[in-house]
Protein backbone atom coordinates (compact mmCIF):
# COMPACT_ATOMS: atom_id res chain seq x y z
CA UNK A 1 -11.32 15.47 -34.71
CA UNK A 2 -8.29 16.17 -37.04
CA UNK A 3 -5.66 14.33 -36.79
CA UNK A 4 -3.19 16.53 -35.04
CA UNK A 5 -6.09 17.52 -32.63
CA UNK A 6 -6.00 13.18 -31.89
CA UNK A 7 -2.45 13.48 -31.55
CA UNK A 8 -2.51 16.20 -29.34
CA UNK A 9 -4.85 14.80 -27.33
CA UNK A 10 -3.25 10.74 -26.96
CA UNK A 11 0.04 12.64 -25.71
CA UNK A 12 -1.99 14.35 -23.11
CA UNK A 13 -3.31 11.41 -21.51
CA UNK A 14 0.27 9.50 -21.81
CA UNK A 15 1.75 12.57 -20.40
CA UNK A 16 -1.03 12.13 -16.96
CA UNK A 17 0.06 8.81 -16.69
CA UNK A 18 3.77 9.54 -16.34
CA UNK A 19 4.65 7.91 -19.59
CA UNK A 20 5.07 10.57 -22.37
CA UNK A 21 8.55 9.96 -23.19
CA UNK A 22 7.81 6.69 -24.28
CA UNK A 23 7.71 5.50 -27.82
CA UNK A 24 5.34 4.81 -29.97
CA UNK A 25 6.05 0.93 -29.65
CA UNK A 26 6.33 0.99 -26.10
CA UNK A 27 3.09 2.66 -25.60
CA UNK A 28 1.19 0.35 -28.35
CA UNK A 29 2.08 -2.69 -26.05
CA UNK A 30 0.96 -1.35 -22.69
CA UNK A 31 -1.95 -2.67 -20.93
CA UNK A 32 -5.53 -1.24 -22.14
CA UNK A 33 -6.32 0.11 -19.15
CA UNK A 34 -3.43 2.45 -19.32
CA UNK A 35 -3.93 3.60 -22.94
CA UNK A 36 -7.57 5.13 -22.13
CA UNK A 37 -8.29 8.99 -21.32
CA UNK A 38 -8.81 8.71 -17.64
CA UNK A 39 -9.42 11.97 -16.09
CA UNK A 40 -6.54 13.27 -14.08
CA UNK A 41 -8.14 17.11 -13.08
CA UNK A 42 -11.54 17.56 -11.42
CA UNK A 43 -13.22 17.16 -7.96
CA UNK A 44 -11.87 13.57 -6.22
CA UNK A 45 -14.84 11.97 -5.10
CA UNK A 46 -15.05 9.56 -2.05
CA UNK A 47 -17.33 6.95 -0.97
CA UNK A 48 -17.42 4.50 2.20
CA UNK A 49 -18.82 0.44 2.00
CA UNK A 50 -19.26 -2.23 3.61
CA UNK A 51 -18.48 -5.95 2.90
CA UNK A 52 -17.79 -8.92 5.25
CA UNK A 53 -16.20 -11.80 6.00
CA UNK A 54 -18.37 -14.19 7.79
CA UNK A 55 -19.92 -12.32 10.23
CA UNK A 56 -17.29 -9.57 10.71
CA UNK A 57 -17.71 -6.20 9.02
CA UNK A 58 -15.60 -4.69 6.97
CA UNK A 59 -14.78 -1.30 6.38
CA UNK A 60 -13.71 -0.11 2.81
CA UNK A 61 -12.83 3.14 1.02
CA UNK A 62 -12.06 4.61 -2.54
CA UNK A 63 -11.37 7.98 -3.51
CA UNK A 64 -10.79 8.74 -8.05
CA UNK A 65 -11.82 11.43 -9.56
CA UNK A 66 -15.63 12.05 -10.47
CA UNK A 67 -18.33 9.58 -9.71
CA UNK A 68 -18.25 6.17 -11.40
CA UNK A 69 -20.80 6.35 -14.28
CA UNK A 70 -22.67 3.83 -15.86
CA UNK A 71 -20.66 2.56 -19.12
CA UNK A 72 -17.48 4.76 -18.81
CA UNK A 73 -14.01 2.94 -19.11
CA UNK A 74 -12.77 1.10 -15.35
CA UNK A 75 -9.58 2.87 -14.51
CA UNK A 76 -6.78 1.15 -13.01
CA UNK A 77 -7.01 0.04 -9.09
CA UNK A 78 -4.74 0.63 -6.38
CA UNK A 79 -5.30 -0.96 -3.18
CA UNK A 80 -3.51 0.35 0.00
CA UNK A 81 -2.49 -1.97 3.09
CA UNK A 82 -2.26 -0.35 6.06
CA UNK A 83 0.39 -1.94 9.15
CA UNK A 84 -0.12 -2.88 12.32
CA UNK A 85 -0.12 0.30 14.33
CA UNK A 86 -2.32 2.51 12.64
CA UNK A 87 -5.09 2.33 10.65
CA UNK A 88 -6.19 2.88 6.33
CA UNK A 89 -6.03 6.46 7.76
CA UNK A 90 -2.58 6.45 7.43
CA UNK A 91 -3.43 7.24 3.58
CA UNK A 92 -5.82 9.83 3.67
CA UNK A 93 -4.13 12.64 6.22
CA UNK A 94 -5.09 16.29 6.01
CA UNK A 95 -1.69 18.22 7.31
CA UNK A 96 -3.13 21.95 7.37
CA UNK A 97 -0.08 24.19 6.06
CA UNK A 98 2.16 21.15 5.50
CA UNK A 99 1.35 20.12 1.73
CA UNK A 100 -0.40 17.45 0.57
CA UNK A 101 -0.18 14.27 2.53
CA UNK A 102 -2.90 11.76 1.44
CA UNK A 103 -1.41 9.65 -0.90
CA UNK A 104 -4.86 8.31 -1.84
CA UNK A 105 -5.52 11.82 -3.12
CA UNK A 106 -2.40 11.77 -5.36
CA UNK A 107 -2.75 8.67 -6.73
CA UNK A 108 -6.69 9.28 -7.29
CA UNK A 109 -4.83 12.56 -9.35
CA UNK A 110 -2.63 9.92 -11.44
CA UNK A 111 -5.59 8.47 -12.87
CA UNK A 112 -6.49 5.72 -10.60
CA UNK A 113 -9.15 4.09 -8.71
CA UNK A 114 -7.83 4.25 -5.21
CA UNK A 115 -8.98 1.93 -2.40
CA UNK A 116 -8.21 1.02 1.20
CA UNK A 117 -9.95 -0.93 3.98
CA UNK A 118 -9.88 -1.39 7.97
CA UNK A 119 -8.82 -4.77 8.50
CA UNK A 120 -10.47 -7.35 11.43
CA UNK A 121 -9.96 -5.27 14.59
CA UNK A 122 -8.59 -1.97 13.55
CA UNK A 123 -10.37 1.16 12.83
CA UNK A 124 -14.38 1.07 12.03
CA UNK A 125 -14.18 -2.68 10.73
CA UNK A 126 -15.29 -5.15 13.57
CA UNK A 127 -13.94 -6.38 16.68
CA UNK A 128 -13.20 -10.17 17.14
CA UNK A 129 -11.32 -12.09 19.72
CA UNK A 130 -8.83 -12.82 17.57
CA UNK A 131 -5.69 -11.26 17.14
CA UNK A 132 -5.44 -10.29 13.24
CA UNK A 133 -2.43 -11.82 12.13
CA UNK A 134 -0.79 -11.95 8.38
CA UNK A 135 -3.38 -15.03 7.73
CA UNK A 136 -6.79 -12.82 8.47
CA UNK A 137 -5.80 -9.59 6.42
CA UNK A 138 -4.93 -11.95 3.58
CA UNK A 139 -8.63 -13.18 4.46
CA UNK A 140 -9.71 -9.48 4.43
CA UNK A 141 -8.13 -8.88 1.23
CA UNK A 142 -9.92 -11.88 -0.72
CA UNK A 143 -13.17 -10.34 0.83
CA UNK A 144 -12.11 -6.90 -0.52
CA UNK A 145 -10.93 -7.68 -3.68
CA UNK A 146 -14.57 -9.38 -4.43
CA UNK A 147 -16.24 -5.89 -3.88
CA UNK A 148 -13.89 -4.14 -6.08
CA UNK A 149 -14.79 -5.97 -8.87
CA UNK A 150 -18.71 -5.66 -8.37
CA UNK A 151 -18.14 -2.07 -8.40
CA UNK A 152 -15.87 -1.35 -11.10
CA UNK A 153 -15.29 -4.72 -13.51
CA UNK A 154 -11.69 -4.85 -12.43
CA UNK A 155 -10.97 -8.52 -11.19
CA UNK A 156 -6.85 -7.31 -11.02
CA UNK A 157 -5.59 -4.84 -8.33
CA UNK A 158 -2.20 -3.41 -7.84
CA UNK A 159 -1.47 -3.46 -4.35
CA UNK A 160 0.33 -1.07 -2.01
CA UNK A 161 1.52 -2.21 1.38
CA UNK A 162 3.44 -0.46 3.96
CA UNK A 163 5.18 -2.39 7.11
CA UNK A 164 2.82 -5.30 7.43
CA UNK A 165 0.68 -3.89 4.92
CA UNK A 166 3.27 -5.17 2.74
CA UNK A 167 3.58 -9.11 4.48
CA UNK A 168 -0.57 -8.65 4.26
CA UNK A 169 -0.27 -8.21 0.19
CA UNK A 170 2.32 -10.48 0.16
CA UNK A 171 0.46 -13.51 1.89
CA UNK A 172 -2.70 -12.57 -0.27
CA UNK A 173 -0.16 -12.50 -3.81
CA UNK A 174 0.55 -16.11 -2.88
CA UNK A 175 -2.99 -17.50 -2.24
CA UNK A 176 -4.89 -15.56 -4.88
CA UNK A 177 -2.18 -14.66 -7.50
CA UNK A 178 -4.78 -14.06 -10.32
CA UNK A 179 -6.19 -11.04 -8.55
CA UNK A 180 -2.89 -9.53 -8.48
CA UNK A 181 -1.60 -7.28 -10.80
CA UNK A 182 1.52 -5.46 -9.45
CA UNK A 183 2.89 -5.20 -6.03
CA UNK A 184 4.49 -2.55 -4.52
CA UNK A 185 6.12 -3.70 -0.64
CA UNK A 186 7.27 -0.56 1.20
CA UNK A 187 9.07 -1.01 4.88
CA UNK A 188 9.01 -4.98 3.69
CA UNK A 189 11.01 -7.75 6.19
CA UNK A 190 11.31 -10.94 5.18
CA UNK A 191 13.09 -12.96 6.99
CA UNK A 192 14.42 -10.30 9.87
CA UNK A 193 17.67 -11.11 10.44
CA UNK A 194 19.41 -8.23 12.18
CA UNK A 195 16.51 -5.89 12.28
CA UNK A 196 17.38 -3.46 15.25
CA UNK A 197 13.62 -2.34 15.30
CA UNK A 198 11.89 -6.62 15.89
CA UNK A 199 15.23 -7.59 17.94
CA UNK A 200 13.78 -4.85 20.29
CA UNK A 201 10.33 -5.90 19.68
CA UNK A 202 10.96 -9.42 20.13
CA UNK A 203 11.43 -8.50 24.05
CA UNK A 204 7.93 -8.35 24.51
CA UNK A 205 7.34 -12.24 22.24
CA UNK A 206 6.05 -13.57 25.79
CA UNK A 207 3.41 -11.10 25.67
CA UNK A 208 2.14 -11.52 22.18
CA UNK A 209 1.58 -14.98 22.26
CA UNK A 210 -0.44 -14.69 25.11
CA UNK A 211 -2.42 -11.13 24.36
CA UNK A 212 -4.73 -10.84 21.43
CA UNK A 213 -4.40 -7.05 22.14
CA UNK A 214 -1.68 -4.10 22.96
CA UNK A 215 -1.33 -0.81 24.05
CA UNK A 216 -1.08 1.43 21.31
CA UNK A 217 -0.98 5.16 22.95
CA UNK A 218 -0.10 8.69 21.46
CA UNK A 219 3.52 7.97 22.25
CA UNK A 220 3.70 5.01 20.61
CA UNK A 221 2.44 6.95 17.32
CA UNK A 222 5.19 9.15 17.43
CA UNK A 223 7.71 6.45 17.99
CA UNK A 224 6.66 5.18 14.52
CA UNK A 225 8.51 8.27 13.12
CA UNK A 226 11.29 8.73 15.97
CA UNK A 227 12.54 5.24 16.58
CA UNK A 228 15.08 4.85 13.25
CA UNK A 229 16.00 8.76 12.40
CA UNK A 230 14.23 11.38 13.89
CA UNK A 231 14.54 13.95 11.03
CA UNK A 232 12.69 11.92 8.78
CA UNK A 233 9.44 12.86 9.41
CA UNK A 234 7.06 16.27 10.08
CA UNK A 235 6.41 15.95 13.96
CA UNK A 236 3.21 17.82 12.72
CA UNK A 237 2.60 15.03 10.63
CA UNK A 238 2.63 12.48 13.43
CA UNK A 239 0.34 14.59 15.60
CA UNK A 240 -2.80 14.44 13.08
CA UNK A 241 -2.48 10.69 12.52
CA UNK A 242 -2.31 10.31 16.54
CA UNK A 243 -5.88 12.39 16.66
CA UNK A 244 -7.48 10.49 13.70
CA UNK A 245 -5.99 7.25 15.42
CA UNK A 246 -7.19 8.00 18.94
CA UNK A 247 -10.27 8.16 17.92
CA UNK A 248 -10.21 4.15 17.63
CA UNK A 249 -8.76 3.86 20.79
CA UNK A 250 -5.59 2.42 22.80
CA UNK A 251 -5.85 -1.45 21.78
CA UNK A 252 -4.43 -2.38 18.52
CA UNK A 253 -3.91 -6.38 17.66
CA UNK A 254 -1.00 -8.30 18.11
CA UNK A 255 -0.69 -11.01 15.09
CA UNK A 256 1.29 -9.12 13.08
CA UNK A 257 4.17 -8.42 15.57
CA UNK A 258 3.56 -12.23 16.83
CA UNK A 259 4.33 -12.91 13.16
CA UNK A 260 7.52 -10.57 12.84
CA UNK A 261 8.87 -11.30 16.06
CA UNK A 262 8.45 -15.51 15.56
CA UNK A 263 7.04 -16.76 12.13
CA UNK A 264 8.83 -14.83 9.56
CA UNK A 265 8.96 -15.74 6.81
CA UNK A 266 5.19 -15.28 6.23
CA UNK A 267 5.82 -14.37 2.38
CA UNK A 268 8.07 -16.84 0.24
CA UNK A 269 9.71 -14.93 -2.58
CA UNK A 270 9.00 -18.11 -4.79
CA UNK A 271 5.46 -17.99 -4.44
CA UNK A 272 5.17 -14.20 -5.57
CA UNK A 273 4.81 -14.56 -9.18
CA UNK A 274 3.55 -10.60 -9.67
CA UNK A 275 5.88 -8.23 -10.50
CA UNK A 276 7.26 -6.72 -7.64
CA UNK A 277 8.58 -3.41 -5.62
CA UNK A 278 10.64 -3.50 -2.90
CA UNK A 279 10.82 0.29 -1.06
CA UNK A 280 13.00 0.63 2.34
CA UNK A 281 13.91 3.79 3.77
CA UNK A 282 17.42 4.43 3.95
CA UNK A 283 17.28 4.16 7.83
CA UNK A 284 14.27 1.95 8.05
CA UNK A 285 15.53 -0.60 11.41
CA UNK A 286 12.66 -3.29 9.97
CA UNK A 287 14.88 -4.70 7.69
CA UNK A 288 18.16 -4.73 6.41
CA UNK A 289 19.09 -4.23 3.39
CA UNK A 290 20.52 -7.88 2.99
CA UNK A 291 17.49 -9.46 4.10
CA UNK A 292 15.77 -8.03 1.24
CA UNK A 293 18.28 -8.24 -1.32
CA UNK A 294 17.53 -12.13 -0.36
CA UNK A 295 14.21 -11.73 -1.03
CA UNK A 296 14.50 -9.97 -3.88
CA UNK A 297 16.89 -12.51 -5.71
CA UNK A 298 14.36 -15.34 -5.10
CA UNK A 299 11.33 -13.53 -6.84
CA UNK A 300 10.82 -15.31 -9.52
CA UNK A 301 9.25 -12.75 -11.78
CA UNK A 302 11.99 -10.85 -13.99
CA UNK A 303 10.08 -8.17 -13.35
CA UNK A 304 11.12 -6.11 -10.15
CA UNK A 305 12.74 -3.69 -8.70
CA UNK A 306 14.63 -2.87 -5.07
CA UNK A 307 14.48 0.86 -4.20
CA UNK A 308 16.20 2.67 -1.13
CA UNK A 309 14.52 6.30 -0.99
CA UNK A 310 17.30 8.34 0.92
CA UNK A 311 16.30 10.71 3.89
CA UNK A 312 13.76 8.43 5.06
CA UNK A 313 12.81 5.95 7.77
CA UNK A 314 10.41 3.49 8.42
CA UNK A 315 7.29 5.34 7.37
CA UNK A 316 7.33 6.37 3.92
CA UNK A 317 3.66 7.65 3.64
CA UNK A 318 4.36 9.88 6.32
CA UNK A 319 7.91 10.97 5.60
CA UNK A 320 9.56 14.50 4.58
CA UNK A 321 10.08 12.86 1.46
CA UNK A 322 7.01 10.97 0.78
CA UNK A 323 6.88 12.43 -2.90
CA UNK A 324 9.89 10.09 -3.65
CA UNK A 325 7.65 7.26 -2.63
CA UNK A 326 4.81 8.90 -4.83
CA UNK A 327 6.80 8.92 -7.73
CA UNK A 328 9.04 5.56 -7.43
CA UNK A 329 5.42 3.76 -7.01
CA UNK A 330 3.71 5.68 -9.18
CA UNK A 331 6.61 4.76 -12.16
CA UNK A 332 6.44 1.08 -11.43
CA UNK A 333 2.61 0.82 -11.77
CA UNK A 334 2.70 2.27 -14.81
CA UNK A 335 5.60 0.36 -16.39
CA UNK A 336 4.64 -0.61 -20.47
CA UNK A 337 4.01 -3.97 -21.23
CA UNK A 338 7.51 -5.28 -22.12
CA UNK A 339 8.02 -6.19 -25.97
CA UNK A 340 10.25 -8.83 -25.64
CA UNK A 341 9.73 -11.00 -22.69
């Protein structure tokens, strides 16, 4: 290869990974996973597995694109934490005639090594009688991250959590930090003072202490994109993840809204020591934006950023403008290595 033809070729991976304008310095400093030609066109392959914890099954999925092959260079992981109402199927929706709205698929187009799981009670993973609080999908996510690094060598994961998904990463950040490699908290409370959406939800705090399980019914699906700024989100949208969600059933778990209604804070800022995300929706009620701006300041990790995506709600994965959370995550996992620290 000349050496134009080398040239030509290093600025077409850097441009796949969203980081051609970069100079030369910058990119010499960025992490070696990043500097590799990982394949950003072809057919995005899937595959399901199984792990456990204890005796409970556990559901896992990963989507990148081509099969893994023997000896080939790992690609960078991103695992995605799904909330407490639906399930990982939240990131892999197929909205005929609405665009593309799987963000696993996107991100597997980026370059990465996508993954998701069903946690303890929710989707195909098993049922317990317990009531899957912020504590067990840490738990799940310990579990997890051991399989991910039997299958592709990569003993760090960036992590992508949404609602509770977020307090799930946060909780596992803080017990495991050396698995961690970025974090990326979308629809994030920490401590939720003034939250419209769990002053409402604390109403029903009799109930969740003494339910393992609630009633989780089309209706309440839709609320998930009505209840802040109905706008925000394709109705359409909403209907496909009520039919893939159905499917599960009308019982979800209650820890995590037992947790956001009465324990918060579950994640201590002090205690995150990965760099760090913070997306809210302009209108999301979960949080305002004080509360996180309080979290925020008490990261300890100079690396981070607080990001308000306008035009959207509590559900970023499944808003109107869910490229803007593509592309604000997307940029943040990707950040070089910074030369002077």
């Amino acid at each position: 290869m000349t050496d134009s033809e080398t040239s030509l070729a290093r600025r077409t991976v850097l441009t796949a990974l969203g980081i051609g304008g970069l100079g030369v310095a910058a990119v010499a400093t960025m992490p070696a996973q990043a500097a590799i030609a990982i394949p950003t066109e072809g057919e995005i392959w899937s595959s399901e597995y199984w792990t456990k914890k204890g005796d409970i099954p556990l559901w896992m999925f990963r989507k990148r694109i081509g099969a893994p092959k023997a000896g080939e260079p790992a690609r960078p992981v991103v695992f995605f934490v799904h909330g407490s109402s639906v399930t990982s199927r939240v990131f892999d929706l197929n909205v005929p005639g609405k665009g593309e709205y799987s963000v696993m698929n996107e991100f597997a187009r980026c370059g990465f090594d996508v993954w998701t799981m069903d946690h303890e009670n929710y989707g195909k993973s098993g049922r317990t009688s317990g009531n899957a609080d912020i504590a067990s999908g840490a738990e799940d996510l310990k579990i997890a991250v051991e399989l991910i690094a039997r299958e592709t060598g990569q003993k760090k994961v960036h992590f992508v959590g949404e609602s509770s998904g977020a307090l799930r990463a946060g909780a596992f950040a803080m017990l495991q930090p050396d698995s961690v490699d970025r974090l990326v908290f979308a629809a994030f409370t920490y401590k939720g003072e003034g939250s419209p959406t769990l002053t409402k939800r604390a109403e029903q705090l009799a109930y969740y202490r003494s339910h393992n399980m609630r009633k989780r019914d089309r209706e309440m699906i839709r609320s998930i994109a009505t209840r802040d700024k109905p706008g925000t989100s394709d109705p359409a949208a909403i209907e496909v993840l009520a039919d893939v969600e159905m499917q599960f059933g009308d019982q979800i778990p209650t820890g995590t809204y037992l947790d956001m209604t009465a324990n918060l804070p579950v994640v201590h800022p002090e205690k995150v020591l990965a760099p760090v995300l913070l997306v809210r929706g302009e209108f999301d009620g979960i949080a305002t934006v004080a509360d996180l701006e309080e979290f925020y300041n008490k990261l300890p990790n100079g690396d981070r950023q607080f990001i308000i995506l306008p035009g959207t709600a509590h559900s970023v994965a499944l808003a109107i403008n869910r490229q803007l959370f593509w592309h604000v995550t997307r940029a943040f996992l990707t950040m070089p290595t910074p030369i002077a620290t």
